[in-house]
Protein backbone atom coordinates (compact mmCIF):
# COMPACT_ATOMS: atom_id res chain seq x y z
CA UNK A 1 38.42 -41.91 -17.98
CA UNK A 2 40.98 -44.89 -18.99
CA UNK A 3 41.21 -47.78 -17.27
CA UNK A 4 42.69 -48.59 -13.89
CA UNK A 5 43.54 -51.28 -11.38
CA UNK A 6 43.27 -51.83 -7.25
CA UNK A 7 45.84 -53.82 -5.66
CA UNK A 8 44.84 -53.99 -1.79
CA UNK A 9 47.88 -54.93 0.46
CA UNK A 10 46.47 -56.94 3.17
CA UNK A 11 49.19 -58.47 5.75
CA UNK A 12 47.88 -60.45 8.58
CA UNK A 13 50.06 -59.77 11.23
CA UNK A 14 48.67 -56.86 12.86
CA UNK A 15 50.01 -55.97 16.35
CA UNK A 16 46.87 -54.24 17.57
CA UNK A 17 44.10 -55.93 15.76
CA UNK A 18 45.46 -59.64 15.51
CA UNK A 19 44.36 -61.49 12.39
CA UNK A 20 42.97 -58.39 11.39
CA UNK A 21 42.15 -58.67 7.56
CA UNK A 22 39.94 -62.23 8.41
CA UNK A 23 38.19 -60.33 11.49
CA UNK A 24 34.19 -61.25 11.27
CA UNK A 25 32.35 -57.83 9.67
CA UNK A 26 28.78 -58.97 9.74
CA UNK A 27 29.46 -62.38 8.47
CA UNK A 28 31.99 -61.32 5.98
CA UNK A 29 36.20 -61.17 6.41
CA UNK A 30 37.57 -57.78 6.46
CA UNK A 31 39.63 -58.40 3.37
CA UNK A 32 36.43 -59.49 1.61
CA UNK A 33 34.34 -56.48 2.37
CA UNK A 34 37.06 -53.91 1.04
CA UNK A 35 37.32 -55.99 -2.24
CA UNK A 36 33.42 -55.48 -2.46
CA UNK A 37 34.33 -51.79 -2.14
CA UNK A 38 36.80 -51.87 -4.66
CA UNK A 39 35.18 -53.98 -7.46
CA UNK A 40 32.10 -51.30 -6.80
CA UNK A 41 34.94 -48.63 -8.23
CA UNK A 42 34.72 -49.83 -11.80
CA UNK A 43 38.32 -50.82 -11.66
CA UNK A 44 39.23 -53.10 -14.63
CA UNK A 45 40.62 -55.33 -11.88
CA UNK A 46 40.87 -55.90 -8.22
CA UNK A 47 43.56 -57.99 -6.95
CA UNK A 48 44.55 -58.83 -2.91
CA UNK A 49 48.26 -58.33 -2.67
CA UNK A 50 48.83 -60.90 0.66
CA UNK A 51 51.51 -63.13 2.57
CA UNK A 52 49.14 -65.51 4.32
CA UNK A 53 47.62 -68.05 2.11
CA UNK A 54 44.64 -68.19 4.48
CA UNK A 55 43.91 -64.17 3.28
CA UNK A 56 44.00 -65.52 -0.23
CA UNK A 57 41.96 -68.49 0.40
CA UNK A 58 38.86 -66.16 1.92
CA UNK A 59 39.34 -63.72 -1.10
CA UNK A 60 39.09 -66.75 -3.89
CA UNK A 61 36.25 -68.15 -2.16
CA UNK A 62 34.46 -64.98 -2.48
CA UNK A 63 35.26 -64.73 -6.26
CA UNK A 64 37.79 -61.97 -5.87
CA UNK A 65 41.70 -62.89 -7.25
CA UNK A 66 44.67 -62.68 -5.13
CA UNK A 67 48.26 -63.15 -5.19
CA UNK A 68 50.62 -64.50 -2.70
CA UNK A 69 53.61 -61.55 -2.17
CA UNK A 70 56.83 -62.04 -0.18
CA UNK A 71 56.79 -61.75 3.56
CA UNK A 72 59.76 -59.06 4.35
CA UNK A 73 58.27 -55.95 2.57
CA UNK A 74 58.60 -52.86 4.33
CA UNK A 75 55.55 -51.27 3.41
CA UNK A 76 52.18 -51.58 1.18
CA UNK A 77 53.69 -50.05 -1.83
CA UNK A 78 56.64 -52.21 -1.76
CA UNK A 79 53.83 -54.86 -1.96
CA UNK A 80 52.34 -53.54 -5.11
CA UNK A 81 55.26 -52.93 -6.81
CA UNK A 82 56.22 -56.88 -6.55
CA UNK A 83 52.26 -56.90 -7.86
CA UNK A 84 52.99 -54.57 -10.84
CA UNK A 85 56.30 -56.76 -11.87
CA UNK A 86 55.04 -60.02 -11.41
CA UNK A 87 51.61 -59.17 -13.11
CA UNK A 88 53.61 -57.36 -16.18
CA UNK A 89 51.33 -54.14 -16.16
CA UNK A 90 52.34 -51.67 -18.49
CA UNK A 91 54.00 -48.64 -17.20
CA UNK A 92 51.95 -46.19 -17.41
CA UNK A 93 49.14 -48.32 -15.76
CA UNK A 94 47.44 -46.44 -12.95
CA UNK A 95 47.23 -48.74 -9.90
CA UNK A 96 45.24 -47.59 -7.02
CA UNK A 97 46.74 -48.82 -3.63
CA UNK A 98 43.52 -49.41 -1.28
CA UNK A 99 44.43 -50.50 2.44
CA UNK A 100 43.06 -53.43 3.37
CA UNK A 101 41.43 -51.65 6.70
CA UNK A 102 39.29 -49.53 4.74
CA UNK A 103 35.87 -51.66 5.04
CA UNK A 104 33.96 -48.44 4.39
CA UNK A 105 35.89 -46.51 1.94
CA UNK A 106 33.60 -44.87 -0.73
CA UNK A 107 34.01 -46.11 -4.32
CA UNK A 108 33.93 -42.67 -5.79
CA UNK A 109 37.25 -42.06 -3.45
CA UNK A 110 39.11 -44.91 -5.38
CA UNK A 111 37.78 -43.77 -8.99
CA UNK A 112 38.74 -39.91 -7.86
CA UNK A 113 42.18 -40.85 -7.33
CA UNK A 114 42.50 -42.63 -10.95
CA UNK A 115 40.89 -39.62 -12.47
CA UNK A 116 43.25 -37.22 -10.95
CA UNK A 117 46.20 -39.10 -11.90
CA UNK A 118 44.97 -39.93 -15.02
CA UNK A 119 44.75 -35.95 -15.98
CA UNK A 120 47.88 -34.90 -14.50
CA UNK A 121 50.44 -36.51 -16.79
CA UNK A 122 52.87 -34.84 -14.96
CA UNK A 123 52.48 -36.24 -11.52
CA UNK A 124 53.68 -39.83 -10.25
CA UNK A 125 50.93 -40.18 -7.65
CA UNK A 126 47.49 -38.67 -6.57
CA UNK A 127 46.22 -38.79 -3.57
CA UNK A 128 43.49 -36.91 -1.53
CA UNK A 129 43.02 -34.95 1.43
CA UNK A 130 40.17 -32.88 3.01
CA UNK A 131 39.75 -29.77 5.56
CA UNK A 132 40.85 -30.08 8.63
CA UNK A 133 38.36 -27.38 11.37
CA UNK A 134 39.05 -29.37 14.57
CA UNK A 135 41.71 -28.18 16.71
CA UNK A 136 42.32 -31.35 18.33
CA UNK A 137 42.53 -33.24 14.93
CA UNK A 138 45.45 -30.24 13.81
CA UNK A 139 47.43 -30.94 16.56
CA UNK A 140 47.13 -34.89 16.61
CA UNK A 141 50.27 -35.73 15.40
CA UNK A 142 48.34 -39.50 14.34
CA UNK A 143 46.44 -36.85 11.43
CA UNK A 144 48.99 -36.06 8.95
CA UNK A 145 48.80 -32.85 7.21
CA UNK A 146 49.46 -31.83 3.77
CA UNK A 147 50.26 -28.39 2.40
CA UNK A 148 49.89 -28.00 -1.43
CA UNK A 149 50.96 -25.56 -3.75
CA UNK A 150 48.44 -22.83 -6.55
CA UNK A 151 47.73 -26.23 -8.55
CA UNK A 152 47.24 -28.47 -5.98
CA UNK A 153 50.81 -30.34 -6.07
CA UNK A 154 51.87 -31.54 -2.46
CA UNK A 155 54.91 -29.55 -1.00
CA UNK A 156 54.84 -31.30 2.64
CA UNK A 157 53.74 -34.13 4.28
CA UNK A 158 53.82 -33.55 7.99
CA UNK A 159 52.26 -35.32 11.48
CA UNK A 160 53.53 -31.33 13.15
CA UNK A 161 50.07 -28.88 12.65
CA UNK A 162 50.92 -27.34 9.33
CA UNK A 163 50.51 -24.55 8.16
CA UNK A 164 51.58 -22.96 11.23
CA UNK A 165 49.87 -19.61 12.27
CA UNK A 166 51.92 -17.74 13.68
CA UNK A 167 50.27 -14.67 15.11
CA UNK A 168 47.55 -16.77 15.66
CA UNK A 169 49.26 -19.27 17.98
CA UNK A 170 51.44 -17.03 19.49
CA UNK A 171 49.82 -17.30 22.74
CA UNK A 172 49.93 -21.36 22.67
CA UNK A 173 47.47 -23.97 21.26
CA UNK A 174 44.44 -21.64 20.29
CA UNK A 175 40.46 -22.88 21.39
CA UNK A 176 39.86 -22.81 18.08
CA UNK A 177 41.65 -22.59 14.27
CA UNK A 178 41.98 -19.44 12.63
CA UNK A 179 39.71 -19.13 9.81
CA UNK A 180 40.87 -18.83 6.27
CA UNK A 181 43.66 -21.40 7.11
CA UNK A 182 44.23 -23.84 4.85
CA UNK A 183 44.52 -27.25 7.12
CA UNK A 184 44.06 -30.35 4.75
CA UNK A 185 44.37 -33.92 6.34
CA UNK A 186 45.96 -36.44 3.88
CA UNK A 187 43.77 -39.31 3.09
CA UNK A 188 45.75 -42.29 2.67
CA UNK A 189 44.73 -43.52 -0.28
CA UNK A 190 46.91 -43.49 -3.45
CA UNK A 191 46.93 -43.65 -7.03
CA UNK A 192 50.48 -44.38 -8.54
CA UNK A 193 51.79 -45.37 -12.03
CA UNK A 194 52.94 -48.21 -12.47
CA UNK A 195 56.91 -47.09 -13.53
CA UNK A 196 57.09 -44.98 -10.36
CA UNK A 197 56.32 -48.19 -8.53
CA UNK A 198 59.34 -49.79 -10.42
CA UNK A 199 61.78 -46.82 -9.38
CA UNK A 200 60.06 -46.83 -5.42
CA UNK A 201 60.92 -49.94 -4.66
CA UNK A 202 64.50 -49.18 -5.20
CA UNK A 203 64.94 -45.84 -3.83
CA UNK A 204 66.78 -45.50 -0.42
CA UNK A 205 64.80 -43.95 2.56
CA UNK A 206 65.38 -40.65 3.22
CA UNK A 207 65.76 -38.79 6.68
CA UNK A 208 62.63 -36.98 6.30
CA UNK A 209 61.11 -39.93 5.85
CA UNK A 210 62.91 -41.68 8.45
CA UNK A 211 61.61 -39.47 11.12
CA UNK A 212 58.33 -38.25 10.18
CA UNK A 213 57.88 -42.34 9.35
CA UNK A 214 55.93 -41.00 6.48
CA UNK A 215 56.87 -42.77 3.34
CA UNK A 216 55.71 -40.27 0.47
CA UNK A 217 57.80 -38.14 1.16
CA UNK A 218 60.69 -40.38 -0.21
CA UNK A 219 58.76 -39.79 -3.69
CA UNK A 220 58.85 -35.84 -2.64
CA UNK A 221 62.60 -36.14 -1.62
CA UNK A 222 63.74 -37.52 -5.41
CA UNK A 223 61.32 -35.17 -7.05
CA UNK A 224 58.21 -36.67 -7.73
CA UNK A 225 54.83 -34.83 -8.42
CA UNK A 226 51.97 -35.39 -6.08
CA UNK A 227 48.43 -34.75 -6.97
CA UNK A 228 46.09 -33.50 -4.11
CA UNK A 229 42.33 -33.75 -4.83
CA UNK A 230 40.64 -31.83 -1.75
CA UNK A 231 37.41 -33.68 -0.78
CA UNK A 232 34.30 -31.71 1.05
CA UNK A 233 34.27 -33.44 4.04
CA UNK A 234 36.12 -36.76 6.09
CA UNK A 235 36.29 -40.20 3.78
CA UNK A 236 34.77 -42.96 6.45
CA UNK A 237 37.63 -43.87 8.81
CA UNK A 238 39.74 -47.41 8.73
CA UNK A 239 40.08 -49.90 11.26
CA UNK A 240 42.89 -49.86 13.76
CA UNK A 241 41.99 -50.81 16.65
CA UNK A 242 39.06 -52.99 18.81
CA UNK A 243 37.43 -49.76 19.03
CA UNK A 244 37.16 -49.19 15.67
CA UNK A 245 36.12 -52.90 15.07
CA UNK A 246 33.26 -52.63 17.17
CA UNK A 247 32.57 -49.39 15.76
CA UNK A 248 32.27 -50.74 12.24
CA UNK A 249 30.49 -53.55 13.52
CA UNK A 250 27.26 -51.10 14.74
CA UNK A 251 27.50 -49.72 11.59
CA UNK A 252 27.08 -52.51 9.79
CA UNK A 253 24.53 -53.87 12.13
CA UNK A 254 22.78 -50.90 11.60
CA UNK A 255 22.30 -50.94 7.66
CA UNK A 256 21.66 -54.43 7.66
């Protein structure tokens, strides 16, 4: 496939997790273990989009590049698309936004969502999603679910439990999911080009967006194409939370 870049937003005020992209993961910063991650993608280059200087400093030492981004963006991809302007990367560069919580995330994830992109000229984005067969996860409104179209495109972003069955929840929240439906969890990682960045940055919010606080579907409201690639099972989950540090921690622990 052609080439293709990672920017990973990493921001270090976190309100749960303070300091969260320097947090210790078996001797390693956060930040520094999802660069490791990312360089393992093949990427043709991996750069830490930041506003602390101290992020930057801990990704430098490690050999990785970063670049110090303005403080007041509203979201990651805001971040990249100062990235993608200040870096002067073609337009129809595919950038791969990787979050800078993902310590775990699978390589083969990242490259997947270049590939798709890369052979769907058509779309703006790609990102990925995979089966949802828990009923608890369908109806956590913290799991946002995507329903695609015959070729995959995204038609709806949504934290409500979509699709909704209706004869099958007519009687209230079932013990178990019908089977057949077709419940996909969105997997938040994206691969954009690098002129839909450009336009993004400057589009205005829309309501949908506004009160689902889920910001693709700005790119859905003005027309964009989204890409879903449907994965067999659950990508490794990010960190959030203590819980999850700790979490990551025994794993870590446990390959060492």
């Amino acid at each position: 496939m052609s080439g293709f870049r990672v920017v990973i937003p990493a921001r270090l005020a976190s309100t749960r997790l303070p300091n969260k992209p320097l947090v210790d993961l078996a001797g390693k910063p956060m930040v520094v273990r999802v660069w490791e991650r990312a360089v393992a993608s093949g990427a043709d280059e991996v750069w830490v989009a930041t506003d602390a200087p101290e992020v930057a400093a801990a990704v430098e030492q490690a050999g990785g590049r970063a670049i110090l981004t303005r403080a007041d963006h509203a979201s990651g991809t805001d971040r990249l698309a100062e990235v993608v302007e200040r870096l002067g990367w073609e337009n129809e560069a595919i950038v791969v936004n990787v979050q800078g919580d993902e310590p775990l995330i699978d390589p083969d994830a990242i490259r997947t969502a270049a590939q798709v992109l890369a052979l769907t000229p058509e779309a703006a984005i790609a990102t990925l999603a995979h089966p949802i067969d828990s009923v608890e996860e369908f109806f956590d409104p913290n799991a946002v679910k995507v329903v695609c179209d015959a070729t995959g495109r995204a038609l709806y972003f949504s934290r409500a439990p979509l699709p909704w069955g209706r004869d099958a929840f007519a009687a209230g929240r079932p013990a178990r999911l019908p089977e057949g439906l077709p419940a996909l969890r969105h997997v938040g990682l994206y691969a954009y080009r690098a002129v839909f960045l450009r336009a993004f940055s400057r589009l205005a919010p829309c309501a949908l967006e506004r009160f689902e606080m889920l910001e693709q579907l700005r790119a859905l409201w003005y027309g964009y194409t989204i890409q879903i690639k449907v994965l067999d099972s659950a990508p490794a989950p990010g960190i959030d939370t203590p819980q999850d540090l700790e979490r990551v921690r025994r794993m870590l622990a446990g390959a060492a």
